[in-house]
Structures are given as structure tokens and as C-alpha cells.
PDB file of N, CA and C in Angstrom:
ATOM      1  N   UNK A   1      17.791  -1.456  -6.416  1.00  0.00           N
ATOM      2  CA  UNK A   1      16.454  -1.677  -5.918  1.00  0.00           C
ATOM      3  C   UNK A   1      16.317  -3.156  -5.524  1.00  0.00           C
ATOM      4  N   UNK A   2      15.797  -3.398  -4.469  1.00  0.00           N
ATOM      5  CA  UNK A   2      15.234  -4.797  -3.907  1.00  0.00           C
ATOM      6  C   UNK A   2      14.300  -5.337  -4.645  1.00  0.00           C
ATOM      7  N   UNK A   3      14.471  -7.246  -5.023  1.00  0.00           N
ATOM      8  CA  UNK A   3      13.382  -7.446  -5.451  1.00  0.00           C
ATOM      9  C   UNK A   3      12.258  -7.566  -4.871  1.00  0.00           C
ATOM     10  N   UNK A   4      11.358  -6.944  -4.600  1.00  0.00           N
ATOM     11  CA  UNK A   4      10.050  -7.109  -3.864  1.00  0.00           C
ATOM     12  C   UNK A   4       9.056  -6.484  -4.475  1.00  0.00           C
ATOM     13  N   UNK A   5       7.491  -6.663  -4.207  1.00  0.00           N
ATOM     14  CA  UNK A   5       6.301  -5.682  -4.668  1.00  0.00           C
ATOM     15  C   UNK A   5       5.483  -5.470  -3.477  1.00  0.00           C
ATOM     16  N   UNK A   6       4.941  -4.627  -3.808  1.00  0.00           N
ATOM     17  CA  UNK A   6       3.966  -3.781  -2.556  1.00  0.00           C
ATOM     18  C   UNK A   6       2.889  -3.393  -3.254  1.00  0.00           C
ATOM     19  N   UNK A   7       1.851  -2.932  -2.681  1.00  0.00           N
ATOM     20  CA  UNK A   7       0.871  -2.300  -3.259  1.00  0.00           C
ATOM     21  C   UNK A   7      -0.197  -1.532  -2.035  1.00  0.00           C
ATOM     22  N   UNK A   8      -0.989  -0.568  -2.407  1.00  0.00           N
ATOM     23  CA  UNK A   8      -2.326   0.064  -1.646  1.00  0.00           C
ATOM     24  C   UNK A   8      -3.109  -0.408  -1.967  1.00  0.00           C
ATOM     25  N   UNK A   9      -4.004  -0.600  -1.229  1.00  0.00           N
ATOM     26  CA  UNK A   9      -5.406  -1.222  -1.030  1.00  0.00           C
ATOM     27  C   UNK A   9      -6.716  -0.353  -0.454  1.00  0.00           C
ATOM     28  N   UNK A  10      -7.342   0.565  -1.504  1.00  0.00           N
ATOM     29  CA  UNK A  10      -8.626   1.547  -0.942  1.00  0.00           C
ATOM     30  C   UNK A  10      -9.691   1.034  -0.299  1.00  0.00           C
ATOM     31  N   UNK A  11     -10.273   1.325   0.341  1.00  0.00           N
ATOM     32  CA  UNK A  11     -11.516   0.785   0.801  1.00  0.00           C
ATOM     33  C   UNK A  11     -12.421   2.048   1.408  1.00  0.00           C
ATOM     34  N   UNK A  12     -13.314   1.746   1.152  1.00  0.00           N
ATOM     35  CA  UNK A  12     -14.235   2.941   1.661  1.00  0.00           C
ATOM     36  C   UNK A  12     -14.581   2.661   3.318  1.00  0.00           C
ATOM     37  N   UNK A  13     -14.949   2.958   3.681  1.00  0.00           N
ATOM     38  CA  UNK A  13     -15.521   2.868   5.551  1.00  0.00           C
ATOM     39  C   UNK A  13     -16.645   3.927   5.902  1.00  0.00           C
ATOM     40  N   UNK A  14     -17.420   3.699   5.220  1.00  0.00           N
ATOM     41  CA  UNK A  14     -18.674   4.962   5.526  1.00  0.00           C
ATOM     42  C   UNK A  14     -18.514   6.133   4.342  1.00  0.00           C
ATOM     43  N   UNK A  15     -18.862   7.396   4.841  1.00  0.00           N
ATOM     44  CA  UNK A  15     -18.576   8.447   3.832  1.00  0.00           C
ATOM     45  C   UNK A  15     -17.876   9.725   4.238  1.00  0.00           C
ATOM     46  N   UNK A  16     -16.904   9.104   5.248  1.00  0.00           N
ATOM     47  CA  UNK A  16     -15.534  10.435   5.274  1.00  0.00           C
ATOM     48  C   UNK A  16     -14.636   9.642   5.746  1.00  0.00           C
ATOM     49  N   UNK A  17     -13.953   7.910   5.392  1.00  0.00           N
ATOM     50  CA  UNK A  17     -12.880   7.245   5.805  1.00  0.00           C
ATOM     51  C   UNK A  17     -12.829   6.545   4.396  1.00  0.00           C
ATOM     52  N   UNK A  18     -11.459   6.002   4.504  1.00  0.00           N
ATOM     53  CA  UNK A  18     -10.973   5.306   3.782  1.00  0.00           C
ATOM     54  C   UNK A  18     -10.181   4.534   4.814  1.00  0.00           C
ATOM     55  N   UNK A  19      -9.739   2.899   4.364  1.00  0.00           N
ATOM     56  CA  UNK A  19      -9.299   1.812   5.019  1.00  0.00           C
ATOM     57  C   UNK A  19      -7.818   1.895   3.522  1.00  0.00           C
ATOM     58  N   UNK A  20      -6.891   1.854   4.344  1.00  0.00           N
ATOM     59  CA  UNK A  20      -5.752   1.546   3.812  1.00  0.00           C
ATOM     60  C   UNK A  20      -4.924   0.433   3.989  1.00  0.00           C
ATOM     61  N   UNK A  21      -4.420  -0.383   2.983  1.00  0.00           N
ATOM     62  CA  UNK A  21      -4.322  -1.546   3.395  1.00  0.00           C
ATOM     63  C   UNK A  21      -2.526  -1.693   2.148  1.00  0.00           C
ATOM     64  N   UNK A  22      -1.851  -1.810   3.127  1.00  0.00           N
ATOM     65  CA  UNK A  22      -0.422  -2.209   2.071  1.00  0.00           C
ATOM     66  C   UNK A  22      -0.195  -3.413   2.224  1.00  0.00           C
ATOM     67  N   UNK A  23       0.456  -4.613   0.943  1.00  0.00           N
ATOM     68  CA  UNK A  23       1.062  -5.326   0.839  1.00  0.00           C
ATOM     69  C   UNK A  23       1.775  -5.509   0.016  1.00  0.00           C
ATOM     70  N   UNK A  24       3.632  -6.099   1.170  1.00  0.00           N
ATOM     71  CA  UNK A  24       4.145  -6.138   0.693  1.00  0.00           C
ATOM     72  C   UNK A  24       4.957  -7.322   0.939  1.00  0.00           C
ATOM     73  N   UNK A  25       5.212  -7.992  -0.290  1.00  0.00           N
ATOM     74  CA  UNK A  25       5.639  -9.118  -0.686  1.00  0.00           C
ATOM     75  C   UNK A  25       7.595  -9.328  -0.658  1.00  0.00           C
ATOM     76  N   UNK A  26       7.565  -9.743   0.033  1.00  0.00           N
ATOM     77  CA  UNK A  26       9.450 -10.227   0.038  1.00  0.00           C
ATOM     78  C   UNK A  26       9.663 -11.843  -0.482  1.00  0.00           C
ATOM     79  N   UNK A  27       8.840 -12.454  -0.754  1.00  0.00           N
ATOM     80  CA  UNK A  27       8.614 -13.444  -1.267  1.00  0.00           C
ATOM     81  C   UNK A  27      10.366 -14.154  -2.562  1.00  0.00           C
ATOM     82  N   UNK A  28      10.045 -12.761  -3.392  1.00  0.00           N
ATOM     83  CA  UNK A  28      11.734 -12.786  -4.393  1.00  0.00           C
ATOM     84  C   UNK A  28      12.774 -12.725  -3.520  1.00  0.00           C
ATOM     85  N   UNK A  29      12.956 -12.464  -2.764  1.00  0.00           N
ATOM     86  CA  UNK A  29      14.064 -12.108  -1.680  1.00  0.00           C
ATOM     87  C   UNK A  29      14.667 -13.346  -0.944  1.00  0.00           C
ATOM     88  N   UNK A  30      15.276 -13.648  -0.759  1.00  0.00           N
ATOM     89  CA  UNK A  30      16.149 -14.286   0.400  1.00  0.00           C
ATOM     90  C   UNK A  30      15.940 -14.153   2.231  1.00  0.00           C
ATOM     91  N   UNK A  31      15.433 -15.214   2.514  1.00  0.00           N
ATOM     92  CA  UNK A  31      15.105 -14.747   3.720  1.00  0.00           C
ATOM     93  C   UNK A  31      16.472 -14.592   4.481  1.00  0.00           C
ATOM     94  N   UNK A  32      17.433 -14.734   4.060  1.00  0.00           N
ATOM     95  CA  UNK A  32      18.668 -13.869   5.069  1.00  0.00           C
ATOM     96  C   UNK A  32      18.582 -12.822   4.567  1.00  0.00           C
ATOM     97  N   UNK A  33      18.918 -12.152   3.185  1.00  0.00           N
ATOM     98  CA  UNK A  33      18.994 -11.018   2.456  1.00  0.00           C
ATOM     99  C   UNK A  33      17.557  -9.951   3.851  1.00  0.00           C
ATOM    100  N   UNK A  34      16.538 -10.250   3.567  1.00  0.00           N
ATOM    101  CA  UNK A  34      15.936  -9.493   4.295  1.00  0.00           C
ATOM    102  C   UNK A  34      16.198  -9.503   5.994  1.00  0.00           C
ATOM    103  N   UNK A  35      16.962 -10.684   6.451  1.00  0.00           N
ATOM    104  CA  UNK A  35      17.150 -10.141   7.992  1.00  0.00           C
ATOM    105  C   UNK A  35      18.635  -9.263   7.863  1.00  0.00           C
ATOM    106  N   UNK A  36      18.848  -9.399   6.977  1.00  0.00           N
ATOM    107  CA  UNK A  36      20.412  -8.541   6.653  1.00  0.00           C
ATOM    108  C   UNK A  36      20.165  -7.335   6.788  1.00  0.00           C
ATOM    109  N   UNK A  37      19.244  -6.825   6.187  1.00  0.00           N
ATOM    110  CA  UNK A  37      18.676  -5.406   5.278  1.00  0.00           C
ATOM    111  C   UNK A  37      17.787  -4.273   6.366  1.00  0.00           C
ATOM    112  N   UNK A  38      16.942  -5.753   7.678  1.00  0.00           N
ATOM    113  CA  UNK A  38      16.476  -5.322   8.558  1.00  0.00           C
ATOM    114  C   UNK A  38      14.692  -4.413   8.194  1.00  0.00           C
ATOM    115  N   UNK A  39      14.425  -5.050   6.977  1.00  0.00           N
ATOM    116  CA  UNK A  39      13.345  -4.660   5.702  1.00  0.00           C
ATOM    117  C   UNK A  39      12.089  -5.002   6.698  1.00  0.00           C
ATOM    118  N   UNK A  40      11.449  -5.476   7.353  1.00  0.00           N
ATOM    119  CA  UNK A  40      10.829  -5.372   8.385  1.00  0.00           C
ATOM    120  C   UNK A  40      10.454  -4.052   9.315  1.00  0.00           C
ATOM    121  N   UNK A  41      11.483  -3.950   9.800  1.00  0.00           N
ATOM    122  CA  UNK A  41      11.550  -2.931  10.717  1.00  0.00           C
ATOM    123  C   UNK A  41      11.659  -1.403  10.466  1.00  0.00           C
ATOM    124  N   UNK A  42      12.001  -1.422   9.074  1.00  0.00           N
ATOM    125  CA  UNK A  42      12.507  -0.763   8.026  1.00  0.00           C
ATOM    126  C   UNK A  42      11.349   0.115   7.372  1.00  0.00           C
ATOM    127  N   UNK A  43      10.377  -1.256   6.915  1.00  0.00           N
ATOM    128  CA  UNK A  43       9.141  -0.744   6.079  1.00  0.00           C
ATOM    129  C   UNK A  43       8.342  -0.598   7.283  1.00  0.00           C
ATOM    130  N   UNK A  44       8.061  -0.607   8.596  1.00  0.00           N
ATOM    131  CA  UNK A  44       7.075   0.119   9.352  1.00  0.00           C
ATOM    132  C   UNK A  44       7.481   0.987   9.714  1.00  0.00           C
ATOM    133  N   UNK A  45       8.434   1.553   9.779  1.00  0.00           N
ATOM    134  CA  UNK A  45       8.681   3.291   9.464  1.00  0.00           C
ATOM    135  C   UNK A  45       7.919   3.464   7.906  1.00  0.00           C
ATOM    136  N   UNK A  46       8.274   3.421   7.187  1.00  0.00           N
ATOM    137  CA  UNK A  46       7.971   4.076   5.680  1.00  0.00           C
ATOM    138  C   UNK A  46       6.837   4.061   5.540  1.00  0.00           C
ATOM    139  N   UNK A  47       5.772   3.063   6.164  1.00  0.00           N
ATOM    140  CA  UNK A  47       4.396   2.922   6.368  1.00  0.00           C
ATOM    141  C   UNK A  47       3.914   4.004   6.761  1.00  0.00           C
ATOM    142  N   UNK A  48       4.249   3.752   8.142  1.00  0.00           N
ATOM    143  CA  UNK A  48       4.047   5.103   9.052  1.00  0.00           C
ATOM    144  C   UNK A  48       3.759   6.118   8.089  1.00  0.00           C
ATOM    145  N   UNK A  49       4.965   6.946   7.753  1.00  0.00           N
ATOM    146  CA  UNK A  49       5.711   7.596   6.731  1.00  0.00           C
ATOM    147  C   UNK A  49       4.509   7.895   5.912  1.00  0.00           C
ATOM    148  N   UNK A  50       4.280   6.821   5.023  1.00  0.00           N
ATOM    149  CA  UNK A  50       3.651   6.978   3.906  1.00  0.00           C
ATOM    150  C   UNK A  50       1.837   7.801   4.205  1.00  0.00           C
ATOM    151  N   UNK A  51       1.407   6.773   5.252  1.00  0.00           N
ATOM    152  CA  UNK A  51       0.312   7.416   5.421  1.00  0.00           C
ATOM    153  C   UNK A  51       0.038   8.929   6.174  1.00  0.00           C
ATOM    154  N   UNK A  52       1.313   9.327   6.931  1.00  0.00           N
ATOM    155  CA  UNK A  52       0.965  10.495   7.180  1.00  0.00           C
ATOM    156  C   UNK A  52       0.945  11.639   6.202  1.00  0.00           C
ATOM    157  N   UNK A  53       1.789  11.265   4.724  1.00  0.00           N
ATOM    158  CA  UNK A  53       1.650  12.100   3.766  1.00  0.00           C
ATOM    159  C   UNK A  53       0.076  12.002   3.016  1.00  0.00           C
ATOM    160  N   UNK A  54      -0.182  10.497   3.040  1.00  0.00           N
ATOM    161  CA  UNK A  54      -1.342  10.353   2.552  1.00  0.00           C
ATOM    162  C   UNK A  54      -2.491  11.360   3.241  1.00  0.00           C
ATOM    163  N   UNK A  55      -2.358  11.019   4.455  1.00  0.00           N
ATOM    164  CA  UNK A  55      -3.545  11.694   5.047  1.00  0.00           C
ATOM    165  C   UNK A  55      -2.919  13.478   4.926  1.00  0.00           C
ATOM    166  N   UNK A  56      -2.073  13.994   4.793  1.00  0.00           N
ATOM    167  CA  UNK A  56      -1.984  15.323   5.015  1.00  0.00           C
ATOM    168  C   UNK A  56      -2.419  15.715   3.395  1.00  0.00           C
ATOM    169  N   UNK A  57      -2.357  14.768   2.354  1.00  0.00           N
ATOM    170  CA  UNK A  57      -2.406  15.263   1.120  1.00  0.00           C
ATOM    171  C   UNK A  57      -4.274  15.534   0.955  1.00  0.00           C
ATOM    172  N   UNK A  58      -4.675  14.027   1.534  1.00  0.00           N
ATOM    173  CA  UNK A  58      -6.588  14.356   1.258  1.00  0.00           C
ATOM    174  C   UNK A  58      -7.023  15.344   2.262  1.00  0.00           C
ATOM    175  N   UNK A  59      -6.227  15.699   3.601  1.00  0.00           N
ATOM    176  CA  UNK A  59      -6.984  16.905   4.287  1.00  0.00           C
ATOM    177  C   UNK A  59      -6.680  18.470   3.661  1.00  0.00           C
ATOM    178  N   UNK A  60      -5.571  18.113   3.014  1.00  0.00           N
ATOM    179  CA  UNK A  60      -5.465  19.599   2.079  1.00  0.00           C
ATOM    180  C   UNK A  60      -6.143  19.690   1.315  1.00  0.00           C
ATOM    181  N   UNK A  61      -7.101  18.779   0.814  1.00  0.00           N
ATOM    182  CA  UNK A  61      -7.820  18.781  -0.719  1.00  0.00           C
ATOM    183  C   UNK A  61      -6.792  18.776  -1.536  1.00  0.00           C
ATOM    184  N   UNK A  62      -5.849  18.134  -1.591  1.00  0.00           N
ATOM    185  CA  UNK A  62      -5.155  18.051  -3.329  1.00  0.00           C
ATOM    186  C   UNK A  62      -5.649  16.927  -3.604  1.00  0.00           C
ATOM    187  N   UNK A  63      -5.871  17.133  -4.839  1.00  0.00           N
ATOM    188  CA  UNK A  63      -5.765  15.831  -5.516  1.00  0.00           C
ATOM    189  C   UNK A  63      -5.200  15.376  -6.630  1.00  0.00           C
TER     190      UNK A  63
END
């Protein structure tokens, strides 16, 4: 595992949105290590990624 942290960020936007907000920190890392790794380009796929599960999970109603 890479050293790095990330996190979600909720926010409300009226009363049927939510504002999603990730950060993520490479800060522990090596700034060659991350142009090596290509972790940039990398994590805006997984972003992507992430929120389309997000959003398919609250339009199903799971919770």
C-alpha cells in the first residue's frame, strides 16, 4: 500500500443533492515515486469510479 490519505467530504446542496468532495494527500510520498506510479492520472479514474458506485448505491436506496 502507498503512503498516502484520502478522504470524502458530504455536503448537502438543497434537499435531493449531495456535494462530494475527495481529498487526497500524497504529501508522504516522493514526488518522483508518484510521477513513477502515474497516481494522478490514476486516481481520476478511481474517482470517477468511485462516485458512480456511490451514486448507483443512493439511487437504489441501499443504505
Amino acid at each position: 500500500m502507498l503512503p498516502a490519505r484520502w478522504r470524502y467530504e458530504l455536503e448537502p446542496e438543497g434537499d435531493s443533492a449531495t456535494r462530494v468532495t475527495e481529498t487526497f494527500d500524497y504529501a508522504a510520498m516522493s514526488p518522483e515515486l508518484v510521477a513513477r506510479t502515474g497516481l494522478p492520472k490514476q486516481d481520476l479514474r478511481s474517482v470517477e469510479a468511485t462516485l458512480r458506485r456511490l451514486e448507483s448505491h443512493v439511487e437504489d436506496g441501499r443504505s
